[in-house]
Protein backbone atom coordinates (compact mmCIF):
# COMPACT_ATOMS: atom_id res chain seq x y z
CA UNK A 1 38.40 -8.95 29.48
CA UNK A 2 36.65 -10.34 32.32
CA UNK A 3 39.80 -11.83 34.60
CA UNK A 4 39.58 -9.89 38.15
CA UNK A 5 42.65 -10.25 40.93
CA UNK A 6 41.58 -9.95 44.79
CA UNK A 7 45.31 -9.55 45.21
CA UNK A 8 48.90 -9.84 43.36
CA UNK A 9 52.07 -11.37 43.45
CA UNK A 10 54.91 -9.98 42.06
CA UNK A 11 58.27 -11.07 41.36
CA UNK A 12 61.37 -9.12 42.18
CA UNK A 13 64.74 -10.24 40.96
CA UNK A 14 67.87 -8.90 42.10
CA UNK A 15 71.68 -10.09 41.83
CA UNK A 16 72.04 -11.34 44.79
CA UNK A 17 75.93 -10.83 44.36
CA UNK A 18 74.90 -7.43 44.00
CA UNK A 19 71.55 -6.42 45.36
CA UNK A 20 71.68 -2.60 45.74
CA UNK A 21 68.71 -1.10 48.23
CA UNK A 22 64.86 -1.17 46.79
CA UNK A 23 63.73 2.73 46.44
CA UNK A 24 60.88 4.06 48.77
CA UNK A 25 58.72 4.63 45.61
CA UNK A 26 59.14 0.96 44.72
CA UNK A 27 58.37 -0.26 48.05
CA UNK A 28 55.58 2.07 48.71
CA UNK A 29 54.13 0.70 45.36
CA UNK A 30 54.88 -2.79 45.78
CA UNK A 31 54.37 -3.37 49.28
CA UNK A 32 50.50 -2.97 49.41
CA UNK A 33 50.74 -6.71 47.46
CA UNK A 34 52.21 -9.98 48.24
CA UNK A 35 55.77 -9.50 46.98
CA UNK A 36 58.38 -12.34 46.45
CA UNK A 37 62.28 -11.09 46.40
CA UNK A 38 64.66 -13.54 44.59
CA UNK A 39 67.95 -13.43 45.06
CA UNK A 40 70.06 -14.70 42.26
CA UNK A 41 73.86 -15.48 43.06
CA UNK A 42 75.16 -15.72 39.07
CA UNK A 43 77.68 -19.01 38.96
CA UNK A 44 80.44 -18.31 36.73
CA UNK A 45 81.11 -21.58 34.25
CA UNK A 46 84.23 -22.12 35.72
CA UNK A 47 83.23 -22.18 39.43
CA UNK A 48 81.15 -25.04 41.58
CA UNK A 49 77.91 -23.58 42.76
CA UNK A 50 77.69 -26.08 46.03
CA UNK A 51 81.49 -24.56 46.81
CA UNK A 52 79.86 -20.77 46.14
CA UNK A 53 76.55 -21.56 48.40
CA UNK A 54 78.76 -23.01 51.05
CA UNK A 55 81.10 -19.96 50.92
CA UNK A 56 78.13 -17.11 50.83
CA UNK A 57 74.89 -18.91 50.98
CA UNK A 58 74.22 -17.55 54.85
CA UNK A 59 75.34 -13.92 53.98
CA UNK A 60 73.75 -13.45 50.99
CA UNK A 61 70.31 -15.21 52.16
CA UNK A 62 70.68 -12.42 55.35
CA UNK A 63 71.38 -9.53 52.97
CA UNK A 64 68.16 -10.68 50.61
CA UNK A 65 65.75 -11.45 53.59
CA UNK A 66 67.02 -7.89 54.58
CA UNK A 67 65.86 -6.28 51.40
CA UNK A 68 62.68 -8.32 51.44
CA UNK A 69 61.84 -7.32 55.00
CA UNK A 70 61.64 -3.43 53.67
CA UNK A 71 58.38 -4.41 51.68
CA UNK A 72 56.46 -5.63 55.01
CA UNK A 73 55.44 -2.00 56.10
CA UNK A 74 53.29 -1.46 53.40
CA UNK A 75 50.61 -4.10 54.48
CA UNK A 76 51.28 -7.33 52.10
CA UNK A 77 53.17 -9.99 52.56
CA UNK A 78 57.14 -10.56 51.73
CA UNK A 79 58.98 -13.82 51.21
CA UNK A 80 62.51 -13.94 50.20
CA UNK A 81 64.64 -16.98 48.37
CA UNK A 82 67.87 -17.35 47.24
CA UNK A 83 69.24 -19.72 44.37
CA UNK A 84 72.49 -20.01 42.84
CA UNK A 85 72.42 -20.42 39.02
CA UNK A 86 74.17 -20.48 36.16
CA UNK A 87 70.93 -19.25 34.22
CA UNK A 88 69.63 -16.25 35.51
CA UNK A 89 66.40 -16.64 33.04
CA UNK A 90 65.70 -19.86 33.44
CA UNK A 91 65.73 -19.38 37.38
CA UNK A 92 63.44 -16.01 37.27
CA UNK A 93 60.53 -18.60 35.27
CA UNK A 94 61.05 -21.36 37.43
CA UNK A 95 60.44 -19.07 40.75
CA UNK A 96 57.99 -16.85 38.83
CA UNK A 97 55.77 -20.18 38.15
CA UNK A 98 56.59 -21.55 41.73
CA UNK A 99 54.89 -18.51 43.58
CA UNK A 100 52.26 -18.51 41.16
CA UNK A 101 53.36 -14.64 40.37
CA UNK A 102 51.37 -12.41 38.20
CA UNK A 103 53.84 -10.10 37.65
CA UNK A 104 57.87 -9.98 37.60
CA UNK A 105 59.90 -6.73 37.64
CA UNK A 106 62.91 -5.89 35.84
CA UNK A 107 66.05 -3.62 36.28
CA UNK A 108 65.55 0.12 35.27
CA UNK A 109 66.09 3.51 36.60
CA UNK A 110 63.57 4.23 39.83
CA UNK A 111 62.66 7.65 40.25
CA UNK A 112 61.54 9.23 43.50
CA UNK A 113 58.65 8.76 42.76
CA UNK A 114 56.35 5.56 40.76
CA UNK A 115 52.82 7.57 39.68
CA UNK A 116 52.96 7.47 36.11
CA UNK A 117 52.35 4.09 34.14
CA UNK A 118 52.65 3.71 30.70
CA UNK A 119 50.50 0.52 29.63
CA UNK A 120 51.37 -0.61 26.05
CA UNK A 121 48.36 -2.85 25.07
CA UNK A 122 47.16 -4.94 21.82
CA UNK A 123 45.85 -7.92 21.35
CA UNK A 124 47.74 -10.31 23.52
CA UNK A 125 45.91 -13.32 24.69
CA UNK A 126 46.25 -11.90 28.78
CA UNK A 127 44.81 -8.43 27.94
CA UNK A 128 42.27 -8.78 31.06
CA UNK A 129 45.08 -10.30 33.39
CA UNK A 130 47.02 -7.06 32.43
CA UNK A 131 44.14 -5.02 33.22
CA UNK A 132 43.02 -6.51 36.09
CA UNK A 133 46.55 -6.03 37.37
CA UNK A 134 46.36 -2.15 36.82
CA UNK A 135 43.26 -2.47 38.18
CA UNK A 136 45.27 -3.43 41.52
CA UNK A 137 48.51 -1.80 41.39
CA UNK A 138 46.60 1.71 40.88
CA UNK A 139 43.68 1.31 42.85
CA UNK A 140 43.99 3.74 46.40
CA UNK A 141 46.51 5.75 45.14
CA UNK A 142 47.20 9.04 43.28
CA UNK A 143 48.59 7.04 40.08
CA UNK A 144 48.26 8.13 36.40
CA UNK A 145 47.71 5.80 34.15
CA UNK A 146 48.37 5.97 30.38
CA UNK A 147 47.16 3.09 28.02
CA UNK A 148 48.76 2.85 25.00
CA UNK A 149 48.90 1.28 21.45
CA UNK A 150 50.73 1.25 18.25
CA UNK A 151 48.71 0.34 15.55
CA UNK A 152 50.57 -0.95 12.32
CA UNK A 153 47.94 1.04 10.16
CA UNK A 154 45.42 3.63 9.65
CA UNK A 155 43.20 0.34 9.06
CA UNK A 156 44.42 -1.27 11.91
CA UNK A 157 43.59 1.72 14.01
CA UNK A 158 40.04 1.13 15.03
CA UNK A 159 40.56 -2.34 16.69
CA UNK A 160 43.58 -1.14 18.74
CA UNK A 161 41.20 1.95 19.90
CA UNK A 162 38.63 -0.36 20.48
CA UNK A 163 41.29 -2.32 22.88
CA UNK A 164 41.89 1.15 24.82
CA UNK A 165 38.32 2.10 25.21
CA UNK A 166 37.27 -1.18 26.56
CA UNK A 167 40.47 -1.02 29.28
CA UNK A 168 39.63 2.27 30.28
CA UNK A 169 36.24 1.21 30.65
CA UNK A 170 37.28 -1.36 32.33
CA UNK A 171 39.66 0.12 34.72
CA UNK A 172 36.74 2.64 35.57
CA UNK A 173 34.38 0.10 36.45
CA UNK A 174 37.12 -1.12 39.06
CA UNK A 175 37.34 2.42 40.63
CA UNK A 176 40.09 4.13 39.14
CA UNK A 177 39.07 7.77 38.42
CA UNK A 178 38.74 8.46 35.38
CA UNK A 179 40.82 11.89 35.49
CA UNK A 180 43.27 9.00 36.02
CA UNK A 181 43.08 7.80 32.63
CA UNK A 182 43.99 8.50 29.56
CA UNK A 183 45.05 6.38 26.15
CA UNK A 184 47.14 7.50 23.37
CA UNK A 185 47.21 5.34 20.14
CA UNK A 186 50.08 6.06 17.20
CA UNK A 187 50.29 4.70 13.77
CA UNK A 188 53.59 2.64 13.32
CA UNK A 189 55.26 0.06 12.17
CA UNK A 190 57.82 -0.41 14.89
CA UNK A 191 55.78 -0.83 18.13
CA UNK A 192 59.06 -1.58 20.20
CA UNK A 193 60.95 1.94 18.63
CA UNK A 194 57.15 3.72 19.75
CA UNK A 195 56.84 2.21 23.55
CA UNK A 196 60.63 2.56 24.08
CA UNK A 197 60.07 6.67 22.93
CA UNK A 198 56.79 7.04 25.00
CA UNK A 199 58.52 5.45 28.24
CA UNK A 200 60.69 8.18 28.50
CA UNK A 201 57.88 10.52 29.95
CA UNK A 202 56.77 7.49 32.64
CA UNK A 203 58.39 6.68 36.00
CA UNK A 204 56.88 2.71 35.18
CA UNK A 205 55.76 0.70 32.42
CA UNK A 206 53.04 -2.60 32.39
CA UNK A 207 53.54 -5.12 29.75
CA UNK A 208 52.33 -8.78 29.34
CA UNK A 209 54.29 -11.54 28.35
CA UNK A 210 53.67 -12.65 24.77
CA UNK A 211 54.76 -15.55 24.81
CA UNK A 212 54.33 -18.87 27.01
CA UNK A 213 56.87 -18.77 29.04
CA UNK A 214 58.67 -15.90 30.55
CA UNK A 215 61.96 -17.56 29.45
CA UNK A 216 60.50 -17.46 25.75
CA UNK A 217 59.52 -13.64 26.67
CA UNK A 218 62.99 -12.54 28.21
CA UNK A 219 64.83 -13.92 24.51
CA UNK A 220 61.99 -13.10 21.67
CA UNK A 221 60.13 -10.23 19.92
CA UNK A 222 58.92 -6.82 20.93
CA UNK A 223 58.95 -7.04 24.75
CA UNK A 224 62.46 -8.24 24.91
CA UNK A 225 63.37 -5.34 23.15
CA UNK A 226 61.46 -2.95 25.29
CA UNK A 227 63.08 -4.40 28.34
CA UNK A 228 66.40 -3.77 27.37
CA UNK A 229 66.41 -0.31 25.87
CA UNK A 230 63.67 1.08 28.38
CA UNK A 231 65.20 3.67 30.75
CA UNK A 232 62.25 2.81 33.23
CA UNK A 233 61.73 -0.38 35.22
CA UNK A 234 59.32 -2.75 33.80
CA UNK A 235 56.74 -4.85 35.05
CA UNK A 236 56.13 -7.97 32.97
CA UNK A 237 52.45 -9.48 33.67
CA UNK A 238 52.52 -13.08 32.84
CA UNK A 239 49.81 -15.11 31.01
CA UNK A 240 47.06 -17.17 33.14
C-alpha cells in the first residue's frame, strides 16, 4: 500500500444532450484537483453523428466548457471535451485513459453537502491507489471518512480487518485526523446487497475498479451493481 498521488485527476461524465448544473458540494470537492468534464452527445443508431456534431457540436461544446469553467474557483485545473458516440462506455474508458484519470464519477443523487465517504475496500489489486486517493480528496477538509468491508466469513474476517487497519493507518500517516476515521467490517455473503445498504447513510462513496478496464468494470461483478442501485454518486478509482 505504498502508491502516493501529489495530485488527481478525475473524470466527470455528463450527457451532454442533457448536462444539468454540477452542485456546489461537488464542485467545492472536486475543484481543489485537476478535473476533466466530458461531454457525451448519445448518437441514436438511426442518426449520422457528423450530421448531429455539425447541427450542435458549437452549442453543446459552449454549454460543457460552461459547466467545466464552474470547477476553476476551487484552485485546480478544468478541461472540458466533447465527443459524440454511439457508446457511452466505451467513450468514458477511452477519455478516462487519455487524461491519464485516477478517478471517474458517476450519476447519483448530490446532497448539499459531500463530507461523508463510504470506502468499500478488500483485496483489489489498486488498494493503495484507492487510498492514496482518499488520502487527497479528504485531506484540508472537514470530511468523514468510513472504510468498509464485507467479509464472506467469520474466517475471512481477520484479513479484511487487517485491510482496514492498515488504510486507516495509512490515511493517518497522510494527515487525516484520525477522529476522521472510522471502519466498519460485516460478515456477508452479498458484498454488493451490504455496500448498496451502508451507502444510504453517505453523501459519497470510493470504489476501485476491479477489473482492467473501466469498460470491463461498468458491465461485470460487484461494482457494476453498486453503481446502479446506489442512491449516492460514485467515484470509481481506476487501477495503475
Amino acid at each position: 500500500m505504498s502508491t502516493s498521488l501529489s495530485e488527481a485527476t478525475i473524470l466527470v461524465p455528463l450527457n451532454a444532450k442533457e448536462p444539468g448544473e454540477p452542485s456546489t458540494s461537488l464542485i467545492e470537492l472536486l475543484g481543489p484537483h485537476s478535473v476533466v468534464v466530458l461531454g457525451y452527445y448519445p448518437v441514436p443508431d438511426q442518426s449520422a453523428t457528423d450530421q448531429l456534431r455539425s447541427q450542435f457540436g458549437e452549442e453543446v461544446t459552449a454549454e460543457v466548457a460552461d459547466i467545466a469553467s464552474q470547477f476553476k474557483g476551487e484552485g485546480g485545473t478544468v478541461e472540458s471535451v466533447v465527443v459524440f458516440t454511439r457508446d457511452r462506455n466505451e467513450t468514458i474508458d477511452s477519455v478516462a485513459a487519455e487524461y491519464d484519470a485516477d478517478a471517474v464519477l458517476t450519476t447519483g443523487i448530490v446532497d448539499e453537502s459531500l463530507d461523508t465517504i463510504l470506502v468499500p475496500l478488500r483485496g483489489d489489486q489498486n488498494l493503495g491507489q484507492i487510498v492514496a486517493f482518499i488520502s487527497l480528496l479528504a485531506r484540508n477538509r472537514d470530511t468523514n471518512v468510513t472504510l468498509f468491508n464485507v467479509a464472506p466469513s467469520e474466517e475471512d474476517a481477520p484479513a479484511g480487518e487487517f485491510i482496514l487497519r492498515g488504510a486507516s493507518d495509512r490515511l493517518e500517516e497522510d494527515g487525516i485526523a484520525s477522529d476522521h476515521i472510522e471502519w466498519k467490517q460485516v460478515i456477508s455473503d452479498s458484498p454488493s446487497a451490504e455496500i448498496i445498504k451502508a451507502a444510504a447513510d453517505y453523501d459519497l462513496l470510493v470504489v476501485g475498479e476491479s477489473e482492467p478496464t473501466l469498460r470491463d468494470r461498468i458491465l461485470g461483478a460487484v461494482t457494476n451493481e453498486v453503481i446502479k442501485q446506489s442512491p449516492r454518486p460514485v467515484l470509481v478509482v481506476r487501477g495503475e
